[in-house]
Protein backbone atom coordinates (compact mmCIF):
# COMPACT_ATOMS: atom_id res chain seq x y z
CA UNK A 1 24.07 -15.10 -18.99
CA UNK A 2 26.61 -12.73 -19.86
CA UNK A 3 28.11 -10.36 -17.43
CA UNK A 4 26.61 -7.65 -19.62
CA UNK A 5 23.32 -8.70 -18.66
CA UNK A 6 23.88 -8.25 -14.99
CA UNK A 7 23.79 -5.06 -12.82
CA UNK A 8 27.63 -4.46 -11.78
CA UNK A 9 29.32 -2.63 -9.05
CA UNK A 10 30.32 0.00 -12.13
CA UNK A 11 26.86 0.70 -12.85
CA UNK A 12 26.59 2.73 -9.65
CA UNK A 13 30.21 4.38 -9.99
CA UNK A 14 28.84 7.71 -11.56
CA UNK A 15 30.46 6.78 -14.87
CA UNK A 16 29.22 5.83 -18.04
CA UNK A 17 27.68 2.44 -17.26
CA UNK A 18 25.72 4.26 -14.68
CA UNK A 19 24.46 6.69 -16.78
CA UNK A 20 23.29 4.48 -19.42
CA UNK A 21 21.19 2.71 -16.71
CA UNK A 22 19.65 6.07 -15.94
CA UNK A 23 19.25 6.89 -19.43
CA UNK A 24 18.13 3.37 -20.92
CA UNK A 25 15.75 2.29 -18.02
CA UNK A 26 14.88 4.41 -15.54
CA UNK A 27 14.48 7.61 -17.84
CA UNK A 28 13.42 6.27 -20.90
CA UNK A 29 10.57 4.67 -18.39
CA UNK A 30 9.70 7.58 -16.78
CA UNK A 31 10.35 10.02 -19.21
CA UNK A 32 7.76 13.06 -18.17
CA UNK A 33 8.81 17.28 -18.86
CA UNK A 34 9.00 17.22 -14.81
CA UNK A 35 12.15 15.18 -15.38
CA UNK A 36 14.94 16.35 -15.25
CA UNK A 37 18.04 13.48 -15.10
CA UNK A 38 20.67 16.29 -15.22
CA UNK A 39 19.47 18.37 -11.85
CA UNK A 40 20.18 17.88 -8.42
CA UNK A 41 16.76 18.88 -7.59
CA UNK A 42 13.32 19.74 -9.37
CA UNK A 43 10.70 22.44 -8.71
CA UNK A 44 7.38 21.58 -8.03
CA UNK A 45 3.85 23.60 -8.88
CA UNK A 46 1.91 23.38 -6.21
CA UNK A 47 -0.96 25.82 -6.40
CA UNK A 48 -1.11 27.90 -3.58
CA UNK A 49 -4.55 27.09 -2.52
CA UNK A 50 -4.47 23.92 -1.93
CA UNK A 51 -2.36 21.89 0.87
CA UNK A 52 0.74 20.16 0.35
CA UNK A 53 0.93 16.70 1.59
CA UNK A 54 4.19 14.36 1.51
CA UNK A 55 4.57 10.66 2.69
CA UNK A 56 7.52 8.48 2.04
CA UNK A 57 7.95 4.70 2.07
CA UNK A 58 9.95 1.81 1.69
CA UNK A 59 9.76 -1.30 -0.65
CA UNK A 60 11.52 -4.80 0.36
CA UNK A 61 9.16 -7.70 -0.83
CA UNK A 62 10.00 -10.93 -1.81
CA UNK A 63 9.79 -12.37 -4.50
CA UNK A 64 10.14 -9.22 -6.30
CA UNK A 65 7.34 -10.46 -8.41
CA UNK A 66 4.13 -11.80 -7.26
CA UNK A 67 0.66 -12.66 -8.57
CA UNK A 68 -1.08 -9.09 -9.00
CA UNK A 69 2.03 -6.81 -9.22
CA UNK A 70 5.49 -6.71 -8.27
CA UNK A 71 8.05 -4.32 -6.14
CA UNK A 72 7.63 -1.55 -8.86
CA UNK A 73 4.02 -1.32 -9.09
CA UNK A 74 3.71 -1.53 -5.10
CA UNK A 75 6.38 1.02 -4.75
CA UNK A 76 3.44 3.00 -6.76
CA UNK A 77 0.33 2.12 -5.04
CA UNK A 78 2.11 2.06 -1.61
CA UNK A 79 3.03 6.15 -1.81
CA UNK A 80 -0.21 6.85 -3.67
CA UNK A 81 -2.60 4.99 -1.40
CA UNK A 82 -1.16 6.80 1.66
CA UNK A 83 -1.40 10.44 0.24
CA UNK A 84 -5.09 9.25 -1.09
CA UNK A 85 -6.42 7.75 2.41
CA UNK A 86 -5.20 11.19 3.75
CA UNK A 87 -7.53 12.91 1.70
CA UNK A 88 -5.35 14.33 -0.70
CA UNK A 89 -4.66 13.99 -4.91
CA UNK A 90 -1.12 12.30 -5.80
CA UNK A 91 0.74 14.27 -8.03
CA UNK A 92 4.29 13.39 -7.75
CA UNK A 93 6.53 10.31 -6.68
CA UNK A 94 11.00 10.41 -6.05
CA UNK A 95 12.46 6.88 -6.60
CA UNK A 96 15.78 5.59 -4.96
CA UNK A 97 16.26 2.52 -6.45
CA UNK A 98 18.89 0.24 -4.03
CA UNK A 99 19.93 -2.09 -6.88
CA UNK A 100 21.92 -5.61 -5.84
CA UNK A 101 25.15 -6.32 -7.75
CA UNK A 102 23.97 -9.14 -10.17
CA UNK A 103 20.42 -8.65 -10.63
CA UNK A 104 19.44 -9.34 -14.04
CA UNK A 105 19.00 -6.16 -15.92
CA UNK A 106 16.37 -7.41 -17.82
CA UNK A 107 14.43 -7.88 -14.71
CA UNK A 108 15.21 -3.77 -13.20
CA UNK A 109 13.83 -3.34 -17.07
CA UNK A 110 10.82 -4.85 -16.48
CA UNK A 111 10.24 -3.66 -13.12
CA UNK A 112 10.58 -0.55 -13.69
CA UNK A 113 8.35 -0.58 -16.93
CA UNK A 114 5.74 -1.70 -14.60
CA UNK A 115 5.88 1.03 -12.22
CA UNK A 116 6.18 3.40 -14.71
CA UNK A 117 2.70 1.85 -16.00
CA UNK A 118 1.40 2.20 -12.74
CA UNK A 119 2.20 5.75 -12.17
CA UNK A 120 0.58 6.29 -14.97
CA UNK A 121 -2.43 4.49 -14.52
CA UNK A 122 -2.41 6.65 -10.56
CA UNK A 123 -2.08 9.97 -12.58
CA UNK A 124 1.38 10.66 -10.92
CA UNK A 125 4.47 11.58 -12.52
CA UNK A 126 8.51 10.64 -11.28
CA UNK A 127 10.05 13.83 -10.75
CA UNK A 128 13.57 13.23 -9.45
CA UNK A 129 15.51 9.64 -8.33
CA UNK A 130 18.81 8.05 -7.09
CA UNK A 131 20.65 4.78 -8.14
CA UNK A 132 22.91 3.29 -5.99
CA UNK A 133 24.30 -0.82 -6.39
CA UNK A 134 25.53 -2.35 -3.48
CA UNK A 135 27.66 -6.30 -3.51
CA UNK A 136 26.00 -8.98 -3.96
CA UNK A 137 24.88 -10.70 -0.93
CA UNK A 138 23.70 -7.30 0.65
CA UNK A 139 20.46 -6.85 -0.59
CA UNK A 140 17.52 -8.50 -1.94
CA UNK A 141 17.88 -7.87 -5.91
CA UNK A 142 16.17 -4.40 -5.41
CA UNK A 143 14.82 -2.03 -2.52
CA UNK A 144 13.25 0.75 -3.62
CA UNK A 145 12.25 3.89 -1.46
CA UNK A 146 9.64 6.79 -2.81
CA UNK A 147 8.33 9.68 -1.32
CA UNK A 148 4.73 11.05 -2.96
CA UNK A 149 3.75 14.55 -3.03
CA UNK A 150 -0.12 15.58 -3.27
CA UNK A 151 -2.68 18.28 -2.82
CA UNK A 152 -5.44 18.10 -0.60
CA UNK A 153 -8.10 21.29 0.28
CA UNK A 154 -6.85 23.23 3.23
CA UNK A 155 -10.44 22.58 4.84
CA UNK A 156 -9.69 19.11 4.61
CA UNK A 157 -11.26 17.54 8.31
CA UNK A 158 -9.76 13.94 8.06
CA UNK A 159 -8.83 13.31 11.32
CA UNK A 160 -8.08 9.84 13.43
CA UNK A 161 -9.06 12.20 16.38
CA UNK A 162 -12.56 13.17 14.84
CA UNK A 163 -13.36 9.65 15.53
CA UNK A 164 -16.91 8.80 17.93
CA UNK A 165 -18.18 6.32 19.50
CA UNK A 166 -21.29 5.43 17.50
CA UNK A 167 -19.28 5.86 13.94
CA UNK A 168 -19.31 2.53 11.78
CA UNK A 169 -16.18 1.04 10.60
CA UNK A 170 -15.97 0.14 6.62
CA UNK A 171 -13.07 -2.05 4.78
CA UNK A 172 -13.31 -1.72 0.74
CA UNK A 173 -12.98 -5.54 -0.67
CA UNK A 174 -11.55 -8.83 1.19
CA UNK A 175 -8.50 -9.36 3.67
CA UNK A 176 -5.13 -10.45 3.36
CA UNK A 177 -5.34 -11.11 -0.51
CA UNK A 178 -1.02 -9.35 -0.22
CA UNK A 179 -0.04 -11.26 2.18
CA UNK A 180 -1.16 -14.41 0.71
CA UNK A 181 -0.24 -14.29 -2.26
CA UNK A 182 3.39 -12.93 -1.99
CA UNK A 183 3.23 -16.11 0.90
CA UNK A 184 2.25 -18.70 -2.17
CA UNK A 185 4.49 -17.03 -4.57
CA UNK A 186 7.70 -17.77 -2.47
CA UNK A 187 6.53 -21.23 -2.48
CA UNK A 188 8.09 -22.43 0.52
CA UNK A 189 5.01 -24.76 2.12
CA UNK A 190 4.01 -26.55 -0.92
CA UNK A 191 0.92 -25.02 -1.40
CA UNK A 192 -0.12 -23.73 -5.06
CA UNK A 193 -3.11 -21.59 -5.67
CA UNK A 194 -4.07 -18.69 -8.29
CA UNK A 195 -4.92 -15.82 -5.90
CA UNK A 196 -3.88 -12.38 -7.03
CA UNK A 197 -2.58 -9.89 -4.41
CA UNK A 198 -4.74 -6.71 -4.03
CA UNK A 199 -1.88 -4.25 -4.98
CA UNK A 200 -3.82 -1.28 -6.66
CA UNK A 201 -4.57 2.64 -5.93
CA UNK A 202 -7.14 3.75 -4.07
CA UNK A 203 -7.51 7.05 -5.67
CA UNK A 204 -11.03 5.78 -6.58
CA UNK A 205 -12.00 4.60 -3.05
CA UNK A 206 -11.13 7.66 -1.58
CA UNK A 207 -11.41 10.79 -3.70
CA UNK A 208 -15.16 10.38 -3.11
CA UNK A 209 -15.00 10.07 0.36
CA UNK A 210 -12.66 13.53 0.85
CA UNK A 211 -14.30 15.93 1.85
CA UNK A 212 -17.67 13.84 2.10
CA UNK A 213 -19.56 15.07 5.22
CA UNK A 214 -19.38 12.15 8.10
CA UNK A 215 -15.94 10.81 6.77
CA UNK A 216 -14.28 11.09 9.55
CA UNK A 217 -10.54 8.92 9.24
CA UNK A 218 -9.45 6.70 6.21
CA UNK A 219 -6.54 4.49 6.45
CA UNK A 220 -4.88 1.69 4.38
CA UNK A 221 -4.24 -1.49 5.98
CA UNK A 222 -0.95 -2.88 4.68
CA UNK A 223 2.03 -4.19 7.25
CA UNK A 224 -0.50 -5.65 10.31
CA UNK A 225 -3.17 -5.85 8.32
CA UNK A 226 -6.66 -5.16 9.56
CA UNK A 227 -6.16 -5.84 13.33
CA UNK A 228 -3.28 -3.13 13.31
CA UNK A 229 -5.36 -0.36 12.14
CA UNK A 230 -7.92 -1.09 14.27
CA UNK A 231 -5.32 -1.39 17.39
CA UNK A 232 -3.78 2.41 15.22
CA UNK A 233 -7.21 3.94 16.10
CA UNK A 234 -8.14 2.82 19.31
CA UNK A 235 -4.68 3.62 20.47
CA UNK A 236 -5.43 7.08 19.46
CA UNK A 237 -8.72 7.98 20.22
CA UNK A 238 -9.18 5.33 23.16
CA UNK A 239 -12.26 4.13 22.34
CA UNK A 240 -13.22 0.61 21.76
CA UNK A 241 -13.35 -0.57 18.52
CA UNK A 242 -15.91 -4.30 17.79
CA UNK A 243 -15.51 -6.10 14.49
CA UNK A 244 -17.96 -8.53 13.74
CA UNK A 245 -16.63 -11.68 12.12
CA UNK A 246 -19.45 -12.13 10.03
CA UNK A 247 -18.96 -9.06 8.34
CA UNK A 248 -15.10 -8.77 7.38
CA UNK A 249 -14.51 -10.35 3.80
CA UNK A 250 -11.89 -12.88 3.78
CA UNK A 251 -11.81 -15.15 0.75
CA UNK A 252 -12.05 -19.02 0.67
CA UNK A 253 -8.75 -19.18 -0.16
CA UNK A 254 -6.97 -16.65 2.26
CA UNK A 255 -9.38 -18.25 5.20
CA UNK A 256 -8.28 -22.15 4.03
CA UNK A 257 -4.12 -20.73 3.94
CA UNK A 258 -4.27 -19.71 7.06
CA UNK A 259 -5.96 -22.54 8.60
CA UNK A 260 -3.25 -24.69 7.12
CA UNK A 261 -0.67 -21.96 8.47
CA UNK A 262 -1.81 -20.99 11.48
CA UNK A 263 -2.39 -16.90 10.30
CA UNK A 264 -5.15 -15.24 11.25
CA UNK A 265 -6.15 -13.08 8.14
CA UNK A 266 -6.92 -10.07 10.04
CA UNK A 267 -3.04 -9.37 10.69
CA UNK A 268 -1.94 -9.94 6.82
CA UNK A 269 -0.88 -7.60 4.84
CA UNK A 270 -3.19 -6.12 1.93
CA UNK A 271 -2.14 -3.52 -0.29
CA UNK A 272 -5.45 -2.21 -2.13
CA UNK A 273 -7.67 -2.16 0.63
CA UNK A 274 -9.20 1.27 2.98
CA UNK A 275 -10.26 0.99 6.29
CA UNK A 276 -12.86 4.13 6.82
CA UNK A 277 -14.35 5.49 10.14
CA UNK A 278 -17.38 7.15 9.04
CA UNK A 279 -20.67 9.04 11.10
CA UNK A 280 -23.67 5.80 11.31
CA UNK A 281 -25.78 8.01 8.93
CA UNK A 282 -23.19 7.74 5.57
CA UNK A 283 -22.33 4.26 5.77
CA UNK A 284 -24.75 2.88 3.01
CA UNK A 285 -23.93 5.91 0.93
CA UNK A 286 -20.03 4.95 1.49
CA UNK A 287 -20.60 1.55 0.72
CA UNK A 288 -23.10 2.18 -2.41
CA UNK A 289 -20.21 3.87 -3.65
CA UNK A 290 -17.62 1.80 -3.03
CA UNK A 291 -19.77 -1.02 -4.42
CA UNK A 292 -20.26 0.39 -7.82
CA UNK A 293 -16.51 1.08 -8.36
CA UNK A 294 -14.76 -2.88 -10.44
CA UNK A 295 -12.95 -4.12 -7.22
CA UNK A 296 -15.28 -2.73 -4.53
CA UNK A 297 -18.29 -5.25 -4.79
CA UNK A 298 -16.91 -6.80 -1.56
CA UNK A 299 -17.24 -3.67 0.48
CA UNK A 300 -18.66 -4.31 4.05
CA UNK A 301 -19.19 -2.58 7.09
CA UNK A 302 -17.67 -4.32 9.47
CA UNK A 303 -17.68 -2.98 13.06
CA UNK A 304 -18.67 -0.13 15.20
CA UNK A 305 -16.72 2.24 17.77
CA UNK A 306 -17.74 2.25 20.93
CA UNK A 307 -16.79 4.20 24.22
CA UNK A 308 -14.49 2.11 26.34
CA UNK A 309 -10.82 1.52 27.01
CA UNK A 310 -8.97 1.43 23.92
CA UNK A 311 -9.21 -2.38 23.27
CA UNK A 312 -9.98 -3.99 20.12
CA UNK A 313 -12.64 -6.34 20.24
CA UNK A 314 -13.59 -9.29 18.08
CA UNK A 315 -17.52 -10.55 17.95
CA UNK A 316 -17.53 -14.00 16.49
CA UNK A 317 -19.48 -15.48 14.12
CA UNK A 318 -20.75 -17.96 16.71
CA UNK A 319 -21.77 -15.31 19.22
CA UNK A 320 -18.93 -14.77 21.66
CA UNK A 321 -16.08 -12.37 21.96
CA UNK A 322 -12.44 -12.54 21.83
CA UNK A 323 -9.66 -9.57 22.23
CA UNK A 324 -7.66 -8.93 19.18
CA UNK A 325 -4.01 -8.32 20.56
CA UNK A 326 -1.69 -6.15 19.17
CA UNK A 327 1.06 -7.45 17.10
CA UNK A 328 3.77 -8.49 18.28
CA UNK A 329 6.25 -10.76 16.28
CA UNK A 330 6.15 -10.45 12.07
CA UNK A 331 5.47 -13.62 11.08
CA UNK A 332 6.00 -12.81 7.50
CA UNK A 333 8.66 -10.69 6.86
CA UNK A 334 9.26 -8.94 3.35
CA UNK A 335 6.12 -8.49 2.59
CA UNK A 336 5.81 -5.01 1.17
């Protein structure tokens, strides 16, 4: 491969191999009226009635591709899914892209094609970016960092505080599909399978569920996984929280990985699924809908908040009861 089919140290020198990067990739991509390559900053409509909401995140997972998606389309979903579980409508995304001298341009092309698709696909729009290319050796091919503007209603009574002993807890579709499957992609424990990571918005989890009466909190469980947002809420509202084994999806194949491994699928990452804390009396209605949407046949309730002490509590499948602990070291690092 040619050198001209590499990313360079000149292509983030402000120059003209710079600028055709901008203007053959990343804008020709993205290209929306809201885009504006030539500004130093863009203006945003946001309609005065409703309430601005921003959230910004950032992408280092390895590979870059992975069954189900890749750092692009995750760079999406990651932004979107946060602005969504908050109760509010994506609208826009910034991109810095953190390019690695050498990376294969071909492969920023079709990255970047991809998360243009999957902006798309979310309804939101790139409105204003940064390049920069650092040696190789110092990154990871690409980081990429967005920051997602939406609009939620200013009566909008999602709150991790509103949460009451009594409320059920509710996960949309089977645990740890992410973490798995960027774990089998980087194929370093000779294991093969064909699972697909869960990367995907939750726009259509969670629109529904906005300003739905008994919704109380909504939250996606991506680094930590399951146990972490459970450990997020009880930390917060100091109430107990009680999964029941039986209840939380896991897949065959997740389950059988990390009995190999020695994970427990309730701390791995997953990056298309909502946690919800809803009132005891909206739970089938949450789940009916849920279950009717193509990925949300899986839905389950799978626990209940209790009054107590702020622990996180595990009933087993086989009747007894085990603390969930909070994490501590990241077993696998990179991961979103």
């Amino acid at each position: 491969m040619s050198g001209a089919e590499l990313v360079t140290l000149a292509h983030g020198n402000g120059g003209r191999l710079m600028r055709e990067l901008i203007d053959g990739i990343f804008a020709r991509h993205l290209a929306n009226p809201a885009l504006r390559v030539d500004c130093d900053a863009v203006p945003l409509d946001l309609p005065p009635d409703m309430e601005p909401v921003v959230t910004t995140d950032g992408f280092i997972v390895e590979p870059l591709h992975f069954p189900g998606g890749d750092i692009g389309t995750l760079a999406v979903h990651g932004t979107v899914n946060d602005l969504a579980v908050s109760g509010a409508h994506p609208r826009y995304l910034t991109l810095g892209a953190m390019i690695e001298e050498g990376l294969p341009l071909a492969t920023l092309d079709a990255i970047v094609a991809s998360l243009a698709a999957a902006a798309a696909a979310a309804g939101v729009v790139v409105v204003a970016g940064d390049t920069k290319v650092v040696p190789r050796g110092h990154g990871g091919g690409l980081y990429l960092t967005t920051t997602g503007v939406g609009l939620r209603a200013r009566d909008c009574a999602l709150d991790i505080e509103a949460i009451r002993p009594g409320d059920a807890l509710l996960v949309s579709g089977p645990v740890g599909d992410h973490g798995v499957a960027v774990m089998l992609a980087r194929e370093e424990f000779d294991l093969r399978g064909d699972l697909a990571s869960d990367c995907a918005s939750l726009v259509p989890f969670c629109a529904p569920l906005a300003a739905m009466s008994g919704v109380r909190f909504m939250r996606d469980a991506t680094r930590g996984g399951l146990a972490t947002v459970a450990h997020e809420i009880a930390r917060a509202t100091g109430h107990d929280l009680v999964l029941d084994e039986a209840g939380i999806p896991v897949r065959e194949q997740v389950q059988g990985v990390c009995e190999i491994l020695g994970y427990d699928p309730y701390y791995l990452a997953c990056e298309g699924r909502v946690v919800a804390a809803v009132a005891p009396e909206c739970a089938e209605e949450v789940l009916a809908l849920w279950r009717a949407l193509p990925d949300g046949d899986a839905a389950e309730m799978i626990g209940t908040v209790g009054a107590g002490r702020g622990r996180v509590i595990l009933r087993t499948a086989i009747g007894g009861e085990r603390f969930l602990d909070e994490l501590e070291e990241d077993a696998l690092p990179r991961i979103c």
